[in-house]
N, C-alpha and C. Protein backbone atom coordinates (compact mmCIF):
# COMPACT_ATOMS: atom_id res chain seq x y z
N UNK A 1 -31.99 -138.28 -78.41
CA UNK A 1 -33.43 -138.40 -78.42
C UNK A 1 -33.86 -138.95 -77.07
N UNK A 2 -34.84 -138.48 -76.55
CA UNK A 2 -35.45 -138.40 -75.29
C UNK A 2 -36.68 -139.62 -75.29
N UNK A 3 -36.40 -140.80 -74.44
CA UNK A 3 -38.15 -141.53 -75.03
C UNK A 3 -38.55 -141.30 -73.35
N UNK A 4 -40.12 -141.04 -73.20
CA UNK A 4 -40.38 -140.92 -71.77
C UNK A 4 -40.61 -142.43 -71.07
N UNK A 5 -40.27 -142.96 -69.90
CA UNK A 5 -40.29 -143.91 -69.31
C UNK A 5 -42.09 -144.20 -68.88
N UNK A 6 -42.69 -144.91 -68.61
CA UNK A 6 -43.88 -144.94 -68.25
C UNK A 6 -43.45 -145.95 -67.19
N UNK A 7 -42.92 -146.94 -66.63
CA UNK A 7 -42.67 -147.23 -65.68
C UNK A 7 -43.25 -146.85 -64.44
N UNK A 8 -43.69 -147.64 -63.75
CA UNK A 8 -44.10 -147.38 -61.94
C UNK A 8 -42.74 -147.05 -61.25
N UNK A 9 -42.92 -146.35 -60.11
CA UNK A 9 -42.16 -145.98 -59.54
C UNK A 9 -41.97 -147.64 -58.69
N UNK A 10 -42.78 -148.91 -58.47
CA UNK A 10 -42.58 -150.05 -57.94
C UNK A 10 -41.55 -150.62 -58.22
N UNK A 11 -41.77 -150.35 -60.33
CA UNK A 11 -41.05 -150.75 -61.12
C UNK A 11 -39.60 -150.44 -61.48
N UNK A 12 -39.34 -149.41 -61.18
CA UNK A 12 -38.17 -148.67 -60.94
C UNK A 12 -37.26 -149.07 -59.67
N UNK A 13 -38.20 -149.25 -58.73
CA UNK A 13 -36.91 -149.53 -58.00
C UNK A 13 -36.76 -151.18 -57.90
N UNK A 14 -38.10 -151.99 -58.54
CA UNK A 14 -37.43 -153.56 -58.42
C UNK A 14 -36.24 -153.66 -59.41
N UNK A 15 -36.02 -152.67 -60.74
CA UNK A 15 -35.11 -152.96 -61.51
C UNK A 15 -33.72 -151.94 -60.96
N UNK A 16 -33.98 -151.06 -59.94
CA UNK A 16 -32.71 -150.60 -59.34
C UNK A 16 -32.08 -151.52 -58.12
N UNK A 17 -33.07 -152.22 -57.55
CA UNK A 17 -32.60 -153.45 -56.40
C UNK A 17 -32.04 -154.06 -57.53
N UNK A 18 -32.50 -154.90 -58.58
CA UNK A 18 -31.64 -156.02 -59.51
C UNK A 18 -30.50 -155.11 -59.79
N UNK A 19 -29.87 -154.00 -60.34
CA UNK A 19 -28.82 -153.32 -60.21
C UNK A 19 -28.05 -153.89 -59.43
N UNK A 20 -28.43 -153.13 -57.55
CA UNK A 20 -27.31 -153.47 -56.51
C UNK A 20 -26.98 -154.45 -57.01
N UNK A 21 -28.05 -155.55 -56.87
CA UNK A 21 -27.44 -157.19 -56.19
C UNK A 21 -26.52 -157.35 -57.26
N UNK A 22 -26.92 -157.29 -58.65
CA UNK A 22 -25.49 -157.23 -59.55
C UNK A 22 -24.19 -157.03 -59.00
N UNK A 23 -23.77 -156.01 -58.28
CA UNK A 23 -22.63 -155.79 -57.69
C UNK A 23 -21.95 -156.96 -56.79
N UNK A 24 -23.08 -157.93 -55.86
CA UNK A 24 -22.94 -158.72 -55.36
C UNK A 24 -22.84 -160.42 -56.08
N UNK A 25 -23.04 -160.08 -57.30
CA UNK A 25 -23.21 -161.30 -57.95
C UNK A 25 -22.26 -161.81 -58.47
N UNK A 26 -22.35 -163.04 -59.06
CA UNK A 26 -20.76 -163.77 -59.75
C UNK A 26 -20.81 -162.96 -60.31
N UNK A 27 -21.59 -162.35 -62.16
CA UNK A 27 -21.54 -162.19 -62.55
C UNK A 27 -20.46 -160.25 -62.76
N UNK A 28 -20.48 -160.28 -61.34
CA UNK A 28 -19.34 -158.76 -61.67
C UNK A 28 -18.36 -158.78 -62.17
N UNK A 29 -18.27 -157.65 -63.16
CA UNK A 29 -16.63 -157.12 -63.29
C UNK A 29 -16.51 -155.96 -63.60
N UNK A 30 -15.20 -155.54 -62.68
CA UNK A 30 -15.13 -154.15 -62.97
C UNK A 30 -15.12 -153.44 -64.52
N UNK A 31 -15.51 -154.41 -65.62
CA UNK A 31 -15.39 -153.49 -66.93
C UNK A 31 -16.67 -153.19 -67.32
N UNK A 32 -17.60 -153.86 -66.53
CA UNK A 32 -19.09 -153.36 -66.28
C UNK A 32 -19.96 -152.54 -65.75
N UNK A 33 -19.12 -152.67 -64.40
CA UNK A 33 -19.30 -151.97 -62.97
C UNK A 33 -19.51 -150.43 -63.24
N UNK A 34 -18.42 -149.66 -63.69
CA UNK A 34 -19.27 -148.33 -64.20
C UNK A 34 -20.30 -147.95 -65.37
N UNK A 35 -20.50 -148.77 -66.36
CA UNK A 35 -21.97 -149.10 -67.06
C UNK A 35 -23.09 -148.92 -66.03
N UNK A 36 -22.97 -150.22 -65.18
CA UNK A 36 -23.95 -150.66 -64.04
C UNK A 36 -24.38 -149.61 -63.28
N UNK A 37 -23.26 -149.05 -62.46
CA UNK A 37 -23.37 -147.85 -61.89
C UNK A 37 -23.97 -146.68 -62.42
N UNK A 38 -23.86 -146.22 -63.44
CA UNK A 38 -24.34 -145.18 -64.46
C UNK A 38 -25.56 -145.30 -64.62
N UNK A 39 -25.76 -146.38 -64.93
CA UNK A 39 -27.15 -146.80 -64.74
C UNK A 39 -28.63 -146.83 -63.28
N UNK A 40 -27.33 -147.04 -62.97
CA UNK A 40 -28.37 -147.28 -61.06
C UNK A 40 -28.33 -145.87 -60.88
N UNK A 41 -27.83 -144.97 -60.81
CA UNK A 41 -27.82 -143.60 -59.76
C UNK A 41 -28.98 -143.17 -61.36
N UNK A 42 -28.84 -143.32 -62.87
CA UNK A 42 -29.79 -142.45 -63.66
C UNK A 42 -31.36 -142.84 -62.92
N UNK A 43 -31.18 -144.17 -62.65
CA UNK A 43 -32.51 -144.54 -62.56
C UNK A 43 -32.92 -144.26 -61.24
N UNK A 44 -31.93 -144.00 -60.11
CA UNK A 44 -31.90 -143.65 -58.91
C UNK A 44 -33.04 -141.72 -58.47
N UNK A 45 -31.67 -141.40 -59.80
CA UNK A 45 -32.62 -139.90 -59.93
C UNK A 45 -33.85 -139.77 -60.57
N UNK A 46 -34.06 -140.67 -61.26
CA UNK A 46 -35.66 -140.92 -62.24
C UNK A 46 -36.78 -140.88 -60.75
N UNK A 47 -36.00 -141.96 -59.95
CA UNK A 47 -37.35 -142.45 -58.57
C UNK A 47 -37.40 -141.42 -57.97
N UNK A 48 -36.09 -140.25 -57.34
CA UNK A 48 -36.29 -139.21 -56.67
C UNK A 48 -37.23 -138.08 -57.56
N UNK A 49 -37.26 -138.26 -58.35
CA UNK A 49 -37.98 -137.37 -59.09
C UNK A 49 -39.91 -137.52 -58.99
N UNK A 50 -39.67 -138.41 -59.44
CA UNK A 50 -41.37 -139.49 -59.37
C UNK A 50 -41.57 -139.33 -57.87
N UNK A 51 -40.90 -139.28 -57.11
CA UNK A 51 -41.45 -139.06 -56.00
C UNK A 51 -41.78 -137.54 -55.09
N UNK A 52 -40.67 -137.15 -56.23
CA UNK A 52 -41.00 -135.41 -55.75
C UNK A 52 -42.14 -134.75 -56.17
N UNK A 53 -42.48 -135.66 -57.32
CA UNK A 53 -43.72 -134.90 -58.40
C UNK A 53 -44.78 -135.39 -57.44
N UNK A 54 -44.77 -136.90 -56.98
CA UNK A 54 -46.05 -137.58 -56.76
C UNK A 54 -46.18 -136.96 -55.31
N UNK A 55 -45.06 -136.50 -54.57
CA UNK A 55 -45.61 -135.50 -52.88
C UNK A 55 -46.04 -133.96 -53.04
N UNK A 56 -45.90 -133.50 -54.54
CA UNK A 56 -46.28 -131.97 -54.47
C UNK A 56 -47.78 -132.50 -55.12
N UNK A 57 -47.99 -133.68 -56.20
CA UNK A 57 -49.37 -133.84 -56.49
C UNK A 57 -50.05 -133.99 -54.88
N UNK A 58 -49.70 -135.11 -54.33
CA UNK A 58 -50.02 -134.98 -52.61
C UNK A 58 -50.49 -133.30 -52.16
N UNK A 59 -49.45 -133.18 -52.51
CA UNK A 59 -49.60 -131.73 -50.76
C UNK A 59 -50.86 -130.66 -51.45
N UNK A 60 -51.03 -130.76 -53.52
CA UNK A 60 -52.02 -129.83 -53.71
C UNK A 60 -53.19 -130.49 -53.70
N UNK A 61 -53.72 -131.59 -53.68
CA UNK A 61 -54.85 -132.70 -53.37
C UNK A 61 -55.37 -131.91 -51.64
N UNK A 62 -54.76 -132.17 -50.84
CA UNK A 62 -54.73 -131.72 -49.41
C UNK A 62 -54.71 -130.74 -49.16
N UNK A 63 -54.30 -129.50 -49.74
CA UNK A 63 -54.53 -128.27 -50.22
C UNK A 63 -56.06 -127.99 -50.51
N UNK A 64 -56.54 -128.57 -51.16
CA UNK A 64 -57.84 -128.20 -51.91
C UNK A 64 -59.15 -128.79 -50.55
N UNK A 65 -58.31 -130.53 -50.07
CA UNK A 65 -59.05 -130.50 -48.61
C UNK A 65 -59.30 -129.84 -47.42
N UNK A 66 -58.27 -129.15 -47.47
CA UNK A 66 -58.14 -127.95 -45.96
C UNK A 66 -58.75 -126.79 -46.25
N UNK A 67 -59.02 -126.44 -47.62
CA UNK A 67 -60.13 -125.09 -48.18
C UNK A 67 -61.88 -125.82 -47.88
N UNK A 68 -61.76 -126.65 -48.30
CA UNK A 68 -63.69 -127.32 -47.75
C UNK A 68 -63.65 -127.44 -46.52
């Protein structure tokens, strides 16, 4: 089952920075570390996405400016 994220893209990556630093923290261990990881690159591709949507919303906004 699929739930959609509503999340900011701000929001996304302050909770993919808390990811990294995990790696850097006491708290690592490698029986986590690929959980963690799995996690950072899903949410990694979530932001590349949000950002691909939010530069084609861009480029047709600017589109519609260069016709007036």
């Amino acid at each position: 089952m699929s739930v959609k994220n509503n999340k900011t893209i701000a929001e996304k990556t302050a909770t993919l920075q808390e990811l990294v630093a995990w790696f850097d923290g006491d708290n690592f261990t490698l029986e986590k570390a690929l959980e963690k990881f799995s996690e950072a690159e899903k949410l990694a591709a979530e932001i590349e996405h949000d950002l691909l949507s939010l530069k084609n919303d861009i480029e047709v906004v600017k589109a519609r400016f260069d016709e007036v």
